[in-house]
N, C-alpha and C. Protein backbone atom coordinates (compact mmCIF):
# COMPACT_ATOMS: atom_id res chain seq x y z
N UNK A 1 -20.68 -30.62 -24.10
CA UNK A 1 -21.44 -29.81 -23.17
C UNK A 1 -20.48 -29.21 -22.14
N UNK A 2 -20.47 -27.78 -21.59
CA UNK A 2 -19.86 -26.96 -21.25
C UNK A 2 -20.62 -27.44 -19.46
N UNK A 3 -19.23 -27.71 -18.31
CA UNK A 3 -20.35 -27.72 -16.97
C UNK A 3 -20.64 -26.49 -16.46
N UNK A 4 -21.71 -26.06 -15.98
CA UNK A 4 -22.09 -24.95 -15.26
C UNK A 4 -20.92 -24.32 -14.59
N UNK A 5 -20.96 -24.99 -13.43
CA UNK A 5 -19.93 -24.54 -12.39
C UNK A 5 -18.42 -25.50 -12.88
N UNK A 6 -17.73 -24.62 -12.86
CA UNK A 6 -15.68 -24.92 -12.73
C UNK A 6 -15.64 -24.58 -11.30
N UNK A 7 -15.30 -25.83 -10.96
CA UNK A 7 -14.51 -25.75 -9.59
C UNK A 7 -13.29 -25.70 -9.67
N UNK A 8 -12.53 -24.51 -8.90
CA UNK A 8 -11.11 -24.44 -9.13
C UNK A 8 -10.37 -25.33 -8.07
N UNK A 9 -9.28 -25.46 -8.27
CA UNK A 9 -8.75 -26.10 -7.13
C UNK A 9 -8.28 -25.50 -5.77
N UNK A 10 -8.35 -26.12 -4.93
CA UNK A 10 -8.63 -25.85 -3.47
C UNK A 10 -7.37 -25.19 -3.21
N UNK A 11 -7.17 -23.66 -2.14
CA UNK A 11 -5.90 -23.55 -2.42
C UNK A 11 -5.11 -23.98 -1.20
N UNK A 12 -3.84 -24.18 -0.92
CA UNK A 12 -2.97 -24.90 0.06
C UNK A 12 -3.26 -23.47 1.26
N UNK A 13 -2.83 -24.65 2.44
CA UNK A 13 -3.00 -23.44 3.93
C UNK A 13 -2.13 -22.71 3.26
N UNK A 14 -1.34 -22.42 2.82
CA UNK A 14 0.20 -21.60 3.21
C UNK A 14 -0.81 -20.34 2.31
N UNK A 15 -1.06 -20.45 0.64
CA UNK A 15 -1.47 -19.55 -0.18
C UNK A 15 -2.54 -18.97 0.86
N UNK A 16 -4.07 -19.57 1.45
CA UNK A 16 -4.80 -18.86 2.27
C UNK A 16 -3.69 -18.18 3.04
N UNK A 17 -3.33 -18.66 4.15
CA UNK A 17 -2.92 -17.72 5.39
C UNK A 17 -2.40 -16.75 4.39
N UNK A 18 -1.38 -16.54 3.61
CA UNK A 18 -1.06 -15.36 3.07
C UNK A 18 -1.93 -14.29 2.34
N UNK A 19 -3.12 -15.16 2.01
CA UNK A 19 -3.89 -13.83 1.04
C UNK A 19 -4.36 -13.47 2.62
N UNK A 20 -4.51 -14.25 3.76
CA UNK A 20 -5.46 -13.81 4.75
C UNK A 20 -4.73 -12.45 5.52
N UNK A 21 -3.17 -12.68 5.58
CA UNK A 21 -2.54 -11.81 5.98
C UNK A 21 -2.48 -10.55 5.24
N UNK A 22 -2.41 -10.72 3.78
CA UNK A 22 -2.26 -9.75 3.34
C UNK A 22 -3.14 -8.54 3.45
N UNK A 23 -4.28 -9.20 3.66
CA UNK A 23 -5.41 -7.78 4.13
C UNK A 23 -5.39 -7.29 5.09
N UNK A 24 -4.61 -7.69 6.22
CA UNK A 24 -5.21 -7.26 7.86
C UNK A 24 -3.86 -8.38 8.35
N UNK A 25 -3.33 -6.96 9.09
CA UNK A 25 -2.65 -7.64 10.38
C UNK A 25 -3.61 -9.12 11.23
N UNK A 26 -3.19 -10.24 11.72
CA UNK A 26 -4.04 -10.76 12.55
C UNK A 26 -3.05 -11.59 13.73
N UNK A 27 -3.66 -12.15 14.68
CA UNK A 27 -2.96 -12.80 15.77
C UNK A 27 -2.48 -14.53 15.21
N UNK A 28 -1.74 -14.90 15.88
CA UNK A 28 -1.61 -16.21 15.60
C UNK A 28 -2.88 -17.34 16.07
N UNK A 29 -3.64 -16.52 17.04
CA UNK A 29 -4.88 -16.97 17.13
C UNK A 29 -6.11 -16.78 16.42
N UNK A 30 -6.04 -15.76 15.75
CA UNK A 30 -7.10 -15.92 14.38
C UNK A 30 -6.63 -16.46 13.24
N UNK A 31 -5.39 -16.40 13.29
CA UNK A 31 -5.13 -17.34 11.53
C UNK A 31 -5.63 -18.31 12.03
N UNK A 32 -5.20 -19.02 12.85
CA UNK A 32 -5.40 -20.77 12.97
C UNK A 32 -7.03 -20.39 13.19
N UNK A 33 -7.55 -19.86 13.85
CA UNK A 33 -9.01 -20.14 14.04
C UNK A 33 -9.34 -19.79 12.16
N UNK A 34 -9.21 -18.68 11.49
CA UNK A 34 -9.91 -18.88 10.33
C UNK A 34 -8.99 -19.67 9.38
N UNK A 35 -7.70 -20.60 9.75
CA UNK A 35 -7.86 -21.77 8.92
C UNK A 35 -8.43 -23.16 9.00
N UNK A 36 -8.68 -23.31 10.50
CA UNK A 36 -9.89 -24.10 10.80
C UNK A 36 -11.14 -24.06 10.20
N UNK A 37 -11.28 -22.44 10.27
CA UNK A 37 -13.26 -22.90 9.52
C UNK A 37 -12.95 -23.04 8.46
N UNK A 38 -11.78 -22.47 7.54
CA UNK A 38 -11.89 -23.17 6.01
C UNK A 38 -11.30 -24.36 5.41
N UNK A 39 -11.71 -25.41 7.06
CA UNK A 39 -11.41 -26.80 6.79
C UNK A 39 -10.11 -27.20 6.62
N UNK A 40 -9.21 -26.57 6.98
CA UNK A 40 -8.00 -27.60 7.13
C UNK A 40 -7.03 -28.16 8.24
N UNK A 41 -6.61 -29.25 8.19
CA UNK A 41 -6.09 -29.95 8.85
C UNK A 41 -5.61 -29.58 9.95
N UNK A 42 -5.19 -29.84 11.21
CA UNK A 42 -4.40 -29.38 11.86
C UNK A 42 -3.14 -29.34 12.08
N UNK A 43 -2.65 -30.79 11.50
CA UNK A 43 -1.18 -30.47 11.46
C UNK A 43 -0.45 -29.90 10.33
N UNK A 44 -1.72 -29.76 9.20
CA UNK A 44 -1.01 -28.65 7.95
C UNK A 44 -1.15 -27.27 8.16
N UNK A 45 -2.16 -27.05 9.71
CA UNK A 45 -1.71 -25.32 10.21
C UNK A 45 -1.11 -25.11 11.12
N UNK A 46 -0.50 -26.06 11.93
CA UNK A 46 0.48 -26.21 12.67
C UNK A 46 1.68 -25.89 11.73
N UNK A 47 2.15 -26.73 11.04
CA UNK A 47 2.91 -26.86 9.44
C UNK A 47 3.27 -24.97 9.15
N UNK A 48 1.61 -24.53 8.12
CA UNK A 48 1.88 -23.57 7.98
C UNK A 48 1.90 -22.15 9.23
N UNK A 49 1.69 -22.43 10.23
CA UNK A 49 1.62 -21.22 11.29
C UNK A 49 3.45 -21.45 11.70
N UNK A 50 4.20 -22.15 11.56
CA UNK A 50 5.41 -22.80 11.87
C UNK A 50 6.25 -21.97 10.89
N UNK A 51 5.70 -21.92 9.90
CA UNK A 51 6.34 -21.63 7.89
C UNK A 51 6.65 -19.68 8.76
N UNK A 52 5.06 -19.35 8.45
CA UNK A 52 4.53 -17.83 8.71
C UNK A 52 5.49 -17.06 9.89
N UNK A 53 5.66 -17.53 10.63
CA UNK A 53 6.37 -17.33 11.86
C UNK A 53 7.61 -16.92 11.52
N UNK A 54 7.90 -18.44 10.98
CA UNK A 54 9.67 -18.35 10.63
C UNK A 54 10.05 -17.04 9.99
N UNK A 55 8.81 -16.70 8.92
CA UNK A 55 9.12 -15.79 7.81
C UNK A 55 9.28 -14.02 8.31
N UNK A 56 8.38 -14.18 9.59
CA UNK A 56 8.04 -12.75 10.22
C UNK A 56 6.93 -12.40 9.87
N UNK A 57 5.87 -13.16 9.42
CA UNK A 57 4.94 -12.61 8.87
C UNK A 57 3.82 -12.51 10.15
N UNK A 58 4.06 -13.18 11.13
CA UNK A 58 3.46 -12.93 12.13
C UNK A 58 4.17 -13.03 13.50
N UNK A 59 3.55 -11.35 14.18
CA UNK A 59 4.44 -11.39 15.08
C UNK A 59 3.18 -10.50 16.40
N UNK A 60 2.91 -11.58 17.15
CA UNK A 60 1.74 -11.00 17.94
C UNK A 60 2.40 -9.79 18.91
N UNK A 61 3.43 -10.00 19.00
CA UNK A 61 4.34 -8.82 19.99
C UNK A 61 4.15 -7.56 19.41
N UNK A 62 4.36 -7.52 18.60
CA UNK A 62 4.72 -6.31 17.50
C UNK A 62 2.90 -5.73 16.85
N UNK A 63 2.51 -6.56 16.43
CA UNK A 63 0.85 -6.38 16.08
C UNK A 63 -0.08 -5.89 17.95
N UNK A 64 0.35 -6.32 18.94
CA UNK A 64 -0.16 -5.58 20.35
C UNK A 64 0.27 -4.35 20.58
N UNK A 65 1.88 -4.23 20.00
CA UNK A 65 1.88 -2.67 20.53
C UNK A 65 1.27 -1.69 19.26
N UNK A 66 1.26 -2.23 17.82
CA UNK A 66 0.73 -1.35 17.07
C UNK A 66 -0.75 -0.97 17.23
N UNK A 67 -1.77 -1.81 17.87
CA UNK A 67 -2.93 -2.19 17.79
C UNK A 67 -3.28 -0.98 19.37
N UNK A 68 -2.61 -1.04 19.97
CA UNK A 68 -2.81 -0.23 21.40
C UNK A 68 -2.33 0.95 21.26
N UNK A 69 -0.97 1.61 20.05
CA UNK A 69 -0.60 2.73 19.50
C UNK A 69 -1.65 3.75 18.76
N UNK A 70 -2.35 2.14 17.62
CA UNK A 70 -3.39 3.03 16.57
C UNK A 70 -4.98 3.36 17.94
N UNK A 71 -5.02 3.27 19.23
CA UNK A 71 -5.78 3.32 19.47
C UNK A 71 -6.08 4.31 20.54
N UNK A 72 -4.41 4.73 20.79
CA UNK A 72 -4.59 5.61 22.19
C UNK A 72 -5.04 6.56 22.33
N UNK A 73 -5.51 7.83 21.20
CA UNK A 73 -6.08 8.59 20.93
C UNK A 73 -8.09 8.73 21.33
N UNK A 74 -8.26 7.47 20.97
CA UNK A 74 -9.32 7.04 20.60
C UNK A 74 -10.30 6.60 22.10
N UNK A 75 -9.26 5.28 22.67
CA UNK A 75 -10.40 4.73 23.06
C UNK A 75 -9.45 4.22 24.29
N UNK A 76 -10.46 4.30 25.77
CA UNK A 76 -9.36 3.73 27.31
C UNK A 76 -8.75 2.72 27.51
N UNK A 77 -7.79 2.40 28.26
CA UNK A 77 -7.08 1.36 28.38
C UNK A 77 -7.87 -0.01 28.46
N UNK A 78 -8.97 -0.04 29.10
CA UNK A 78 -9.65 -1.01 29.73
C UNK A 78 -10.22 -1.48 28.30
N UNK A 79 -10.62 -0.43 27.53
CA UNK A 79 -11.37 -1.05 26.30
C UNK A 79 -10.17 -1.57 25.31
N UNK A 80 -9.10 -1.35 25.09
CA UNK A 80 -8.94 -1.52 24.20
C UNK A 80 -7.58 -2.82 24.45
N UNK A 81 -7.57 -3.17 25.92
CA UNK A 81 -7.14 -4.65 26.79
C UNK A 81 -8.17 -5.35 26.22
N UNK A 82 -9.76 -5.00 26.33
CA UNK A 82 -10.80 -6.24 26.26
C UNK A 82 -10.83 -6.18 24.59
N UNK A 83 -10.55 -5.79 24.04
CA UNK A 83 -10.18 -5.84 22.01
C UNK A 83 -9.31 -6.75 22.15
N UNK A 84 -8.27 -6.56 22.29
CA UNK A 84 -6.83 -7.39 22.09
C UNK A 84 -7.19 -9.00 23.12
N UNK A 85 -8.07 -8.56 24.33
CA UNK A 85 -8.06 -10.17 24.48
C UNK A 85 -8.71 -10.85 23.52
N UNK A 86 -10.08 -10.19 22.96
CA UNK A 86 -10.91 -11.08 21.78
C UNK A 86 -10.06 -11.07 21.02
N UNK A 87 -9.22 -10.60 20.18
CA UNK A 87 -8.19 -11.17 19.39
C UNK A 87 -7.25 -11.99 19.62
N UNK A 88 -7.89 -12.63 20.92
CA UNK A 88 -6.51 -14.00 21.22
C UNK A 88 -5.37 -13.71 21.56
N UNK A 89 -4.66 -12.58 21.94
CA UNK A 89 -3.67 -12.02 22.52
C UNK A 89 -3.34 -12.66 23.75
N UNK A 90 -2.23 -12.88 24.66
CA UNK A 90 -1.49 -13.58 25.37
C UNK A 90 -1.61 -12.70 26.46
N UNK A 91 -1.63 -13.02 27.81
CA UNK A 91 -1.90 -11.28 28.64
C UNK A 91 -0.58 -10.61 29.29
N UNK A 92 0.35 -11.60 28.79
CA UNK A 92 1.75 -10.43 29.02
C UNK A 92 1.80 -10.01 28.28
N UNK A 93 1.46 -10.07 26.30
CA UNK A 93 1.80 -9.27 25.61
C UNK A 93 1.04 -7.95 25.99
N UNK A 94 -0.46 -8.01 25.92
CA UNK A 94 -1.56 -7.38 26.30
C UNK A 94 -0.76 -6.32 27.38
N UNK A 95 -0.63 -6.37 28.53
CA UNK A 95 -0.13 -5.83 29.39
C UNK A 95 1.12 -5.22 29.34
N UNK A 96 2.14 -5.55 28.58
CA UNK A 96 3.33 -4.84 27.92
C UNK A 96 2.78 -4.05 27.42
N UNK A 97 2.10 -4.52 26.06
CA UNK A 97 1.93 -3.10 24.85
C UNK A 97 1.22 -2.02 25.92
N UNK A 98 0.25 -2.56 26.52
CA UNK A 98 -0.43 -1.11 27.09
C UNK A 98 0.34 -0.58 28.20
N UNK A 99 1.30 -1.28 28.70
CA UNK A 99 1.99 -0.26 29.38
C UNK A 99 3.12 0.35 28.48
N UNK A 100 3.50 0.30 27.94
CA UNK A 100 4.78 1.00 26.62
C UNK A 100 3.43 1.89 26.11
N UNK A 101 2.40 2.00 26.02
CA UNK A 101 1.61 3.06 25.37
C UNK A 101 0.60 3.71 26.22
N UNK A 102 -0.05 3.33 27.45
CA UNK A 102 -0.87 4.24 28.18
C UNK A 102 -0.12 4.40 29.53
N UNK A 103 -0.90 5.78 30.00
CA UNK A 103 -0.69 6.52 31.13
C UNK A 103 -1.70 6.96 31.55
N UNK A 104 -2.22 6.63 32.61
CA UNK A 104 -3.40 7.14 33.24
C UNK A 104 -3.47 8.77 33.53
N UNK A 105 -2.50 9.30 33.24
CA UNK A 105 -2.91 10.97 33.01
C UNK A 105 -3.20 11.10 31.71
N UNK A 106 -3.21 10.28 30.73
CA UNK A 106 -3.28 10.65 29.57
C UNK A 106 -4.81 10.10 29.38
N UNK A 107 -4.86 9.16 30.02
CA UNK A 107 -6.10 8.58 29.85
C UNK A 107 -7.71 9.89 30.61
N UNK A 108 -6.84 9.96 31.74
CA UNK A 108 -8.08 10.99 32.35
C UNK A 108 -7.88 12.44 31.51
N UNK A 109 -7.20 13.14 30.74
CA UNK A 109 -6.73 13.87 30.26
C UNK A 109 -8.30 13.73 28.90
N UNK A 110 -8.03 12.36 28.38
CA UNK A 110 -9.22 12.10 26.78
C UNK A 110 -10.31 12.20 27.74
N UNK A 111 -11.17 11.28 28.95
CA UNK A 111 -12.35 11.53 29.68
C UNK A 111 -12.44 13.00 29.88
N UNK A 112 -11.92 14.08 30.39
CA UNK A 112 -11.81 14.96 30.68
C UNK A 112 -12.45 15.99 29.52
N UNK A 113 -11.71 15.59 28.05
CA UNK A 113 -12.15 16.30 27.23
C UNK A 113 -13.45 15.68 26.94
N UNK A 114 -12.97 14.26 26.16
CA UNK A 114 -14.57 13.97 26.24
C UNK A 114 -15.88 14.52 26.81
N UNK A 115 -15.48 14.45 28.25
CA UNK A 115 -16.55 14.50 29.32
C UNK A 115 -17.16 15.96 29.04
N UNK A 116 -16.26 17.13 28.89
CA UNK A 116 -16.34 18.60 28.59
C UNK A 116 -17.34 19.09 27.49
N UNK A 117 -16.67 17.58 26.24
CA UNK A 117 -17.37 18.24 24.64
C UNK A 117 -19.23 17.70 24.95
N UNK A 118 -18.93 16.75 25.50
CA UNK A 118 -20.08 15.75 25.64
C UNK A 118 -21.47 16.69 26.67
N UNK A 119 -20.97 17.44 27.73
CA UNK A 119 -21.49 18.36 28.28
C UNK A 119 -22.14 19.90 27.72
N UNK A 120 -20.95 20.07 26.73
CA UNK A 120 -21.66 21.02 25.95
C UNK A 120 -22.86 20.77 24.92
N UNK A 121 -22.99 19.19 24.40
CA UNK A 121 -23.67 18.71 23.26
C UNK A 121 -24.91 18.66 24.25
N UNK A 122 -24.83 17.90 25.16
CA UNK A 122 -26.22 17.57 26.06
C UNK A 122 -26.69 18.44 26.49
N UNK A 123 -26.00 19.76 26.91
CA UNK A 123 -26.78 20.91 27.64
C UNK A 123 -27.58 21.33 26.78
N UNK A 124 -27.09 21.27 25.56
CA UNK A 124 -28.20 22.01 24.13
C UNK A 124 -29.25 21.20 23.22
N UNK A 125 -28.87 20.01 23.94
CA UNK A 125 -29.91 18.45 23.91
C UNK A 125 -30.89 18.88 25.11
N UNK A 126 -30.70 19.06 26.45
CA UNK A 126 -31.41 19.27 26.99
C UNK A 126 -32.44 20.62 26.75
N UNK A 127 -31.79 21.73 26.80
CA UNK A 127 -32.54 23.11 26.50
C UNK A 127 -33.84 22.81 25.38
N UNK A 128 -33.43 21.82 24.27
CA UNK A 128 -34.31 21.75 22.71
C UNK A 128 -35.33 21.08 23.49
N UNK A 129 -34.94 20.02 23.97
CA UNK A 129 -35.83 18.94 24.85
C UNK A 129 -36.97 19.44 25.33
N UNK A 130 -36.22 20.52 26.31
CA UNK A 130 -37.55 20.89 27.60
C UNK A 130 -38.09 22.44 27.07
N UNK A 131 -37.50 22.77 26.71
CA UNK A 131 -38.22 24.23 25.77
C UNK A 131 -39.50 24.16 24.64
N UNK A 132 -39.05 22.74 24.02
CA UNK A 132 -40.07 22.33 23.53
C UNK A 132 -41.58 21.94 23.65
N UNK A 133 -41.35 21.50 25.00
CA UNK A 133 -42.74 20.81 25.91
C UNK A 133 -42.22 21.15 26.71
N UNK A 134 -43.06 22.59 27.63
CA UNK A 134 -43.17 22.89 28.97
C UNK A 134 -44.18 21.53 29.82
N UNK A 135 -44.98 21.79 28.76
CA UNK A 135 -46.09 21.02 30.12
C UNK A 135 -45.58 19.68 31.00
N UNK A 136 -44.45 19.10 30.22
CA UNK A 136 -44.16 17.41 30.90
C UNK A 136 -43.10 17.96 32.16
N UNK A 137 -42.94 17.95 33.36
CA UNK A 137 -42.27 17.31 34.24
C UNK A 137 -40.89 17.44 33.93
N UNK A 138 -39.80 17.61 34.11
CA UNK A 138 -38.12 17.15 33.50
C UNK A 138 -37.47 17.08 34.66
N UNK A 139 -36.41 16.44 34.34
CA UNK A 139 -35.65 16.03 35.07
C UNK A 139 -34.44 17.51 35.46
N UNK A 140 -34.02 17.23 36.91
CA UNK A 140 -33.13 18.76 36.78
C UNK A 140 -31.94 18.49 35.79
N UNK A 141 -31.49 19.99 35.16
CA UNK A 141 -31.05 19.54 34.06
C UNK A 141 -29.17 19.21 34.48
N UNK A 142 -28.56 19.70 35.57
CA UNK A 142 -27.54 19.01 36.17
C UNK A 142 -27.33 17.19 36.05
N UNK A 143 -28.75 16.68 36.93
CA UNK A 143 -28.93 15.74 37.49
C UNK A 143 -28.80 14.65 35.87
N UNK A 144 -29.42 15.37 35.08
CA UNK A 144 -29.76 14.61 33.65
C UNK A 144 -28.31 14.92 32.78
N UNK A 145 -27.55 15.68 32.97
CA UNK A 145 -26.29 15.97 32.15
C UNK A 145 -25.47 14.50 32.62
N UNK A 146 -25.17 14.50 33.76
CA UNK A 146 -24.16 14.01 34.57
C UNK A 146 -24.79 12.48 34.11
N UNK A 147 -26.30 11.90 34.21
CA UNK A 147 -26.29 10.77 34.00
C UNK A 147 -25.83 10.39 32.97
N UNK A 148 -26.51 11.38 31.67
CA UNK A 148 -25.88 11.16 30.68
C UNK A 148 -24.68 10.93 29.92
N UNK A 149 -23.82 12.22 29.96
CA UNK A 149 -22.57 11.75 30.36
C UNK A 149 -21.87 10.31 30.73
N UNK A 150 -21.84 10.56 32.04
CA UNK A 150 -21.36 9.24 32.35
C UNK A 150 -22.07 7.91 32.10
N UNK A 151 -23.03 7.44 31.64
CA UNK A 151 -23.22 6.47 30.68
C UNK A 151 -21.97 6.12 29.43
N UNK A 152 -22.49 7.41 28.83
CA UNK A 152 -21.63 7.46 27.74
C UNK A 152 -20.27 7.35 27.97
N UNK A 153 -19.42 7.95 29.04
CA UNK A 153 -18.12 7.07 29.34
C UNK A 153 -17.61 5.98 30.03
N UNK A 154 -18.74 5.26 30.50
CA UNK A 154 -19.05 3.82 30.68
C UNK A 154 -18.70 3.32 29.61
N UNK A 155 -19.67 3.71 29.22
CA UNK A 155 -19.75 2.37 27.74
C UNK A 155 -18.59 2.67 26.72
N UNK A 156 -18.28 3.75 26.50
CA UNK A 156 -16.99 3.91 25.86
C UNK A 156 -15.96 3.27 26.94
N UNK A 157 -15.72 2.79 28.04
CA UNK A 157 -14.60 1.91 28.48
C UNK A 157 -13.59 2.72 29.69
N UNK A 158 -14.35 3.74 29.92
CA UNK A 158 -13.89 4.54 31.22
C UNK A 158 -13.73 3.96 32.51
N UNK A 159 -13.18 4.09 33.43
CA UNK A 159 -13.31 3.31 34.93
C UNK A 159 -14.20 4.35 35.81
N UNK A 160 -15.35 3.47 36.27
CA UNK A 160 -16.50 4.44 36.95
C UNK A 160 -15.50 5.68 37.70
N UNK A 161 -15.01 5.14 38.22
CA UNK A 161 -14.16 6.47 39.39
C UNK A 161 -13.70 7.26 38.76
N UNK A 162 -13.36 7.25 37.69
CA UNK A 162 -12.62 8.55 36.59
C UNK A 162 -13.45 8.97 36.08
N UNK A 163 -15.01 8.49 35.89
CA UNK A 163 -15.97 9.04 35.44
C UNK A 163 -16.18 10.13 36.50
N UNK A 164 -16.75 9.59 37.70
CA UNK A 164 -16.85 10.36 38.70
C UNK A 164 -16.42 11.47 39.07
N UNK A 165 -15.45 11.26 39.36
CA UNK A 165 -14.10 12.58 39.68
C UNK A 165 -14.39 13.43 38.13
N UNK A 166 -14.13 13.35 37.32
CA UNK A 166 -14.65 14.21 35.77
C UNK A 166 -15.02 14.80 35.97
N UNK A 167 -16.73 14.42 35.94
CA UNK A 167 -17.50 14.82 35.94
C UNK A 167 -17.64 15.62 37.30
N UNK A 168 -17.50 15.25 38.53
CA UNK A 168 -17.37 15.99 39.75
C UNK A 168 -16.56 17.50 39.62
N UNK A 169 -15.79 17.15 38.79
CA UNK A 169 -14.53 18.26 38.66
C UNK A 169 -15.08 19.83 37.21
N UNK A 170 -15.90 18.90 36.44
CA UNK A 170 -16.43 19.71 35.31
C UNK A 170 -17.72 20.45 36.30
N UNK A 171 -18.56 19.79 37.09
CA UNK A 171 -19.56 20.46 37.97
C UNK A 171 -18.65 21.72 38.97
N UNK A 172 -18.04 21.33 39.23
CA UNK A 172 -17.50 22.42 39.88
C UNK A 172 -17.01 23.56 39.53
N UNK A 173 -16.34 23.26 38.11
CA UNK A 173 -15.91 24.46 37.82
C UNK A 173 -17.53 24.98 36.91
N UNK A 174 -17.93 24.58 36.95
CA UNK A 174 -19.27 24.91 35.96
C UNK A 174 -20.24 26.09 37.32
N UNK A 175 -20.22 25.76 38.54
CA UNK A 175 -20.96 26.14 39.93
C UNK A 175 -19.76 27.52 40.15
N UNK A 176 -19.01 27.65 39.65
CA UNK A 176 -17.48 28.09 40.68
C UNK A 176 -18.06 29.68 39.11
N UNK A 177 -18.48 29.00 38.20
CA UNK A 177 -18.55 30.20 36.55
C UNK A 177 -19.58 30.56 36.97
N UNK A 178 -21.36 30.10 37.77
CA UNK A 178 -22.35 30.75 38.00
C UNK A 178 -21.94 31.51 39.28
């Protein structure tokens, strides 16, 4: 009789951490955390995080500045410090890489555009809105841009005051064109 299930044999930390690496850069604080949940020992990931190291296969220095490089385009300093801390990052590395890669003119430079494209999308969000239904009440449509807006570069990881000033600065020249 043939058994259902073949259990293969369990594979050693060293083989995991490597297939784990091989997909995805990770910190020396997520290997060990995901060789913990898949049950092994601690002093055989001590052992293998010791091996990995030696080899170069992990190097949290080098994985912070790539991780803050692939991101500067994208997303603000503040957000993408609070990424790298959930990845267990160290906060001098943290604070190196983002200073070797951001500049706060560069940073108000992406809000700026952002803030611009985001203004043009909502003004024509608003117009569909209230053109649609005269009869309801609306909000002035300045007053409703600007909230909007700046929500949205809140939560994308903006610092309120750079929101502010932005947006202060896009109203003006917007008042300065009527």
């Amino acid at each position: 009789m043939v058994p259902l299930t073949k259990s293969k044999p369990r594979k050693s930390a060293k083989e995991t951490a490597l297939d784990l690496l091989s997909r995805r850069a990770l910190t020396h604080y997520e290997l060990e955390t995901r060789l913990k949940d898949k049950g092994y020992e601690s002093s055989e990931i001590d052992e293998v995080l010791a091996t990995i190291l030696e080899w170069g296969y992990l190097n949290d220095q080098e994985l912070a500045l790539r991780y803050s490089e692939s991101r500067l385009k994208r997303y603000p300093r503040r957000r993408v410090q609070r990424d790298m801390q959930n990845r267990g990052l160290e906060p001098q590395l943290i604070e190196q890489a983002l200073g070797e890669t951001y500049s706060s003119d560069d940073e108000l430079e992406q809000c700026q555009t952002l803030a611009e494209r985001w203004w043009v999308q909502e003004n024509k969000r608003w117009e569909h809105r209230n053109t649609a239904d005269k009869t309801k009440e609306t909000t002035p449509r300045e007053l409703w841009l600007r909230q909007k807006i700046a929500r949205k570069l809140i939560q994308r990881g903006y610092p309120s005051d750079m929101v502010r000033n932005v947006l202060y600065s896009i109203q003006q020249d917007k008042n300065e064109d009527n």
